[in-house]
C-alpha atoms as a PDB file:
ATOM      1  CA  UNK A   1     125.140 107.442 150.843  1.00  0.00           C
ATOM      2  CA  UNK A   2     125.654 109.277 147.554  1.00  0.00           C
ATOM      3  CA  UNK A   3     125.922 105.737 145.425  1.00  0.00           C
ATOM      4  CA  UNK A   4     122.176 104.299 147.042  1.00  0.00           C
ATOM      5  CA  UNK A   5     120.429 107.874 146.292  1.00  0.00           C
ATOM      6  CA  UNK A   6     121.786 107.540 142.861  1.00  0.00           C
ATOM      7  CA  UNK A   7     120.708 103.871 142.365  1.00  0.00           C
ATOM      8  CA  UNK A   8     117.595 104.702 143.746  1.00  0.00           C
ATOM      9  CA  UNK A   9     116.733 107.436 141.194  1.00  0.00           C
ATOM     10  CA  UNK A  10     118.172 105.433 138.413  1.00  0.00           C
ATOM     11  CA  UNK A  11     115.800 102.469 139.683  1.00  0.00           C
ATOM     12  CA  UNK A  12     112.948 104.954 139.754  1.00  0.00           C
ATOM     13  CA  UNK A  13     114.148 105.937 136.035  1.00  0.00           C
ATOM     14  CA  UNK A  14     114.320 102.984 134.944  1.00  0.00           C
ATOM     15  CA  UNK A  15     110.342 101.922 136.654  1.00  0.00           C
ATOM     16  CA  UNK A  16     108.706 105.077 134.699  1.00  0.00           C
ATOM     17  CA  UNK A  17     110.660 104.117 131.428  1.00  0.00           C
ATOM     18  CA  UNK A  18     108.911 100.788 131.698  1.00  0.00           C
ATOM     19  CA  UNK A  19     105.508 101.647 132.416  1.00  0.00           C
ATOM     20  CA  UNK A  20     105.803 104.232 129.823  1.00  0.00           C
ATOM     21  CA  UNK A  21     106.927 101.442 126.885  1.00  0.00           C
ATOM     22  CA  UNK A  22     103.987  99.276 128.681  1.00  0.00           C
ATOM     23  CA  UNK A  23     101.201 101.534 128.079  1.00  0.00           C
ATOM     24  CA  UNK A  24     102.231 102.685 125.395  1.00  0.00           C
ATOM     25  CA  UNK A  25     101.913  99.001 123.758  1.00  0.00           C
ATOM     26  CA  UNK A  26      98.439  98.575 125.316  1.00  0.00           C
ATOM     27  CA  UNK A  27      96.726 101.637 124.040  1.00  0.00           C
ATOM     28  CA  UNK A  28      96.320 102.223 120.821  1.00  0.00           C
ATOM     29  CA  UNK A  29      97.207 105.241 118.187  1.00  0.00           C
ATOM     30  CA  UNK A  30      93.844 106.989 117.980  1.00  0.00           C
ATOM     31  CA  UNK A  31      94.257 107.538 114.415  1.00  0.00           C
ATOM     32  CA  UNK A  32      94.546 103.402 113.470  1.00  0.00           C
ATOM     33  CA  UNK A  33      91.217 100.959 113.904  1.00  0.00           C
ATOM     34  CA  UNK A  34      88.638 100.257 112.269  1.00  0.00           C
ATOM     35  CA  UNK A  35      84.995 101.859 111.556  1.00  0.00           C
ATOM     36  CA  UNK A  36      81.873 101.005 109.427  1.00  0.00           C
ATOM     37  CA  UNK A  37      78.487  99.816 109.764  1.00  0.00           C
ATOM     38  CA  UNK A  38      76.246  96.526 110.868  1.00  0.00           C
ATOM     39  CA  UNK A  39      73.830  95.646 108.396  1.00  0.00           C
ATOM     40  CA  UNK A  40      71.194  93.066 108.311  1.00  0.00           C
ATOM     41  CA  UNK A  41      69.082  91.761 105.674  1.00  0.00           C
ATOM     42  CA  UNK A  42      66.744  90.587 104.002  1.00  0.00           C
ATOM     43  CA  UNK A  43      63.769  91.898 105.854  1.00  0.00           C
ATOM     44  CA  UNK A  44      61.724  91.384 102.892  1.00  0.00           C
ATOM     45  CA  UNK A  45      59.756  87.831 102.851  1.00  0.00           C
ATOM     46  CA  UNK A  46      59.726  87.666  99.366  1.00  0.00           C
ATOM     47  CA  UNK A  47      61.980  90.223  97.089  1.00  0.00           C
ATOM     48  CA  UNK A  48      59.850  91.595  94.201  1.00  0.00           C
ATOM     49  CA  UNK A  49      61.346  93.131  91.728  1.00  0.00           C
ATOM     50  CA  UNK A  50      60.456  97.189  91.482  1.00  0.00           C
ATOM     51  CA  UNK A  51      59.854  97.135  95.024  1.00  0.00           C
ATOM     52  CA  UNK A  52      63.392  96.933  96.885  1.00  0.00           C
ATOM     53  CA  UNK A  53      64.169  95.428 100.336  1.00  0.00           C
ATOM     54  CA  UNK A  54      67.560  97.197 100.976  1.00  0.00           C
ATOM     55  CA  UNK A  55      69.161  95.781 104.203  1.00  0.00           C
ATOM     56  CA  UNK A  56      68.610  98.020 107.484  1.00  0.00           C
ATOM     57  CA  UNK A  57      71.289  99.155 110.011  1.00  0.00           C
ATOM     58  CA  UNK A  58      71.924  96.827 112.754  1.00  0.00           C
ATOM     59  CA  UNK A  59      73.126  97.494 116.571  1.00  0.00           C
ATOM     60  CA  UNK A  60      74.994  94.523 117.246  1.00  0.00           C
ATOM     61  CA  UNK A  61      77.667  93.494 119.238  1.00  0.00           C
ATOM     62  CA  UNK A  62      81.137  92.303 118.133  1.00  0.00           C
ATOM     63  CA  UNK A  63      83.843  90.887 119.837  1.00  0.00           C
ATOM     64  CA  UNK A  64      87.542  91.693 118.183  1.00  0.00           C
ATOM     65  CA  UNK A  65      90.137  88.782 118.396  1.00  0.00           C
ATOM     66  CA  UNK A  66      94.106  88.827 117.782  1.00  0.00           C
ATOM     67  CA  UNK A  67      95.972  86.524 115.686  1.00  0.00           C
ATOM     68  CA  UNK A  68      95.741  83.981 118.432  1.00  0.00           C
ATOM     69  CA  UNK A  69      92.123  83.794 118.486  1.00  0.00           C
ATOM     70  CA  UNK A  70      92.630  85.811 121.734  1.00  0.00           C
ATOM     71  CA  UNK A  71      89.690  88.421 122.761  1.00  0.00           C
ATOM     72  CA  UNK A  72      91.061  92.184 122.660  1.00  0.00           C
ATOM     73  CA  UNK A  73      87.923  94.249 122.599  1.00  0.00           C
ATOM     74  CA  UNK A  74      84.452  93.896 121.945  1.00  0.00           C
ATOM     75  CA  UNK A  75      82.558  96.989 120.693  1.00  0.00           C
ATOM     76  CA  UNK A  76      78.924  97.684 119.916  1.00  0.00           C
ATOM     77  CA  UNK A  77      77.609  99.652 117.245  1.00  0.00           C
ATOM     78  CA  UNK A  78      74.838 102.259 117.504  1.00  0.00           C
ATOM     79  CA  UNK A  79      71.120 102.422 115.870  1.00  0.00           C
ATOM     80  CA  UNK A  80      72.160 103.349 112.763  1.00  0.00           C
ATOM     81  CA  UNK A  81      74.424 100.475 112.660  1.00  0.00           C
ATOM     82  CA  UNK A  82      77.700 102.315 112.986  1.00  0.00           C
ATOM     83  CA  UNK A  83      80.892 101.855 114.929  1.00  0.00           C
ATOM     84  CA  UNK A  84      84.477 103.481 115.446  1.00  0.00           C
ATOM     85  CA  UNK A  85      87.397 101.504 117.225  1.00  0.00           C
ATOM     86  CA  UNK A  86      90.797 102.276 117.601  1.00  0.00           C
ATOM     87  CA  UNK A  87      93.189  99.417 117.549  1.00  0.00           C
ATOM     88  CA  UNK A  88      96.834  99.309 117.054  1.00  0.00           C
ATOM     89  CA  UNK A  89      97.894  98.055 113.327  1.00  0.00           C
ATOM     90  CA  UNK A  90      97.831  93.917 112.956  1.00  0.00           C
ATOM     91  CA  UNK A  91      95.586  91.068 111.734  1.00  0.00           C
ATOM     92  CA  UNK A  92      92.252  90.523 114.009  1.00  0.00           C
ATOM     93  CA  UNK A  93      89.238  88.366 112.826  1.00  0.00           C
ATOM     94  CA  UNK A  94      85.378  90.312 113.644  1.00  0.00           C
ATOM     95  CA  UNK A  95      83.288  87.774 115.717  1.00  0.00           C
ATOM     96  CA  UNK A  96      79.733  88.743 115.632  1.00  0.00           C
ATOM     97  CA  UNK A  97      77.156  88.051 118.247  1.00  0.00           C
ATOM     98  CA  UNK A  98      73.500  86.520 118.015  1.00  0.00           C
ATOM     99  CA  UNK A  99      71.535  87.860 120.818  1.00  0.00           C
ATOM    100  CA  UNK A 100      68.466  86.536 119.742  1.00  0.00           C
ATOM    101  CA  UNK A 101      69.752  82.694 118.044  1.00  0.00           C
ATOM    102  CA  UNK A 102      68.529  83.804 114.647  1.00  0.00           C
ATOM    103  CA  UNK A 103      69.833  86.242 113.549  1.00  0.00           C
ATOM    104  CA  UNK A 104      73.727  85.457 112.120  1.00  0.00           C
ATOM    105  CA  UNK A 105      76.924  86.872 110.315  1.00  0.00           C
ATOM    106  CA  UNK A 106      80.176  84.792 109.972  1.00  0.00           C
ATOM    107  CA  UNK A 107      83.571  85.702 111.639  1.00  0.00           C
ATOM    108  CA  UNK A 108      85.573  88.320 109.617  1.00  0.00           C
ATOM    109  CA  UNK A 109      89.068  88.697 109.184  1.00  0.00           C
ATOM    110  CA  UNK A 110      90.162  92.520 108.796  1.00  0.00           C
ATOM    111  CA  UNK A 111      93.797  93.963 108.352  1.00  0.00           C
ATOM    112  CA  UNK A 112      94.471  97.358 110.267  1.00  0.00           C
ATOM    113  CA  UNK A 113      97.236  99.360 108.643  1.00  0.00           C
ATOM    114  CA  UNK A 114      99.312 101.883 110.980  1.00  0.00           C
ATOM    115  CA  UNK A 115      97.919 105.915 110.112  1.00  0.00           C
ATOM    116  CA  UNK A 116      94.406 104.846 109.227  1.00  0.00           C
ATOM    117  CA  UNK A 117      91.112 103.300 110.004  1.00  0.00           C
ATOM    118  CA  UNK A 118      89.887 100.121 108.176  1.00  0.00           C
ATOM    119  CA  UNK A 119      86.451  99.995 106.302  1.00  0.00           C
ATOM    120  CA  UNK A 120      84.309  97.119 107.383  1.00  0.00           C
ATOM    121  CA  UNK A 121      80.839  96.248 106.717  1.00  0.00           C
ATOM    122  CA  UNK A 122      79.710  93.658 108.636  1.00  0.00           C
ATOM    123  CA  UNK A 123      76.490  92.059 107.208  1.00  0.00           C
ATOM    124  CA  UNK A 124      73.771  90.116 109.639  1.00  0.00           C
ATOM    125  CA  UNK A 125      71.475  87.331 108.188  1.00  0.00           C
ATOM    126  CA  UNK A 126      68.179  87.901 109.554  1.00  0.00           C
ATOM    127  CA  UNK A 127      66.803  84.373 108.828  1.00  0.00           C
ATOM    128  CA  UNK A 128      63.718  86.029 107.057  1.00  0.00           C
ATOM    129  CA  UNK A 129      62.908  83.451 103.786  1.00  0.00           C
END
């Protein structure tokens, strides 16, 4: 009687150490990601010099891969183009989205370092010529 109540709490032991280390691995530090802004440009026809055509912030939405070209996340950033995401440290490539089919930015690799968040500026091609 004595050695299945002890088994049994050493089971249930061993069942919350394991969904502790599981979790744990899932969620991320909230001090480690990455943050920055969307921008998009040019939204200028023609560029004349003394009158600038900065690029504009951009909501977009992005889709976060792992090493294994695997999709972790996906995140959208807000009208003034920015974004915050916490993600545990590794190697993950940015994989913008074109809502509309002209509007364009290639895939971007980023390195997230344990303790901090990244810098990333992610830059849209508006197709504007």
């Amino acid at each position: 009687m004595y050695l299945a109540r002890l088994l049994k709490h050493v089971s249930l032991c061993v069942v919350t150490v394991l969904l502790v280390a599981c979790s744990s691995a899932v969620t991320p530090p909230p001090d480690t990601g990455i943050e920055g802004q969307v921008l998009i440009g040019p939204m200028c026809p023609v560029v004349q010099f003394g009158a600038p055509c900065p690029d504009q912030p951009y909501q977009a939405t992005i889709a976060v891969l792992d090493k294994n070209g695997r999709q972790v996340t996906q995140f959208q950033s807000d009208a003034q183009g920015r974004f915050r995401v916490s993600l545990a440290p590794g190697t993950y490539t940015l994989r913008p989205e074109s809502s509309d089919g002209f509007t364009r930015a290639g895939e971007q690799p980023v390195t997230v370092a344990g303790g901090q968040y990244t810098q990333v500026t992610i830059a849209y091609d508006s197709g504007i010529r």
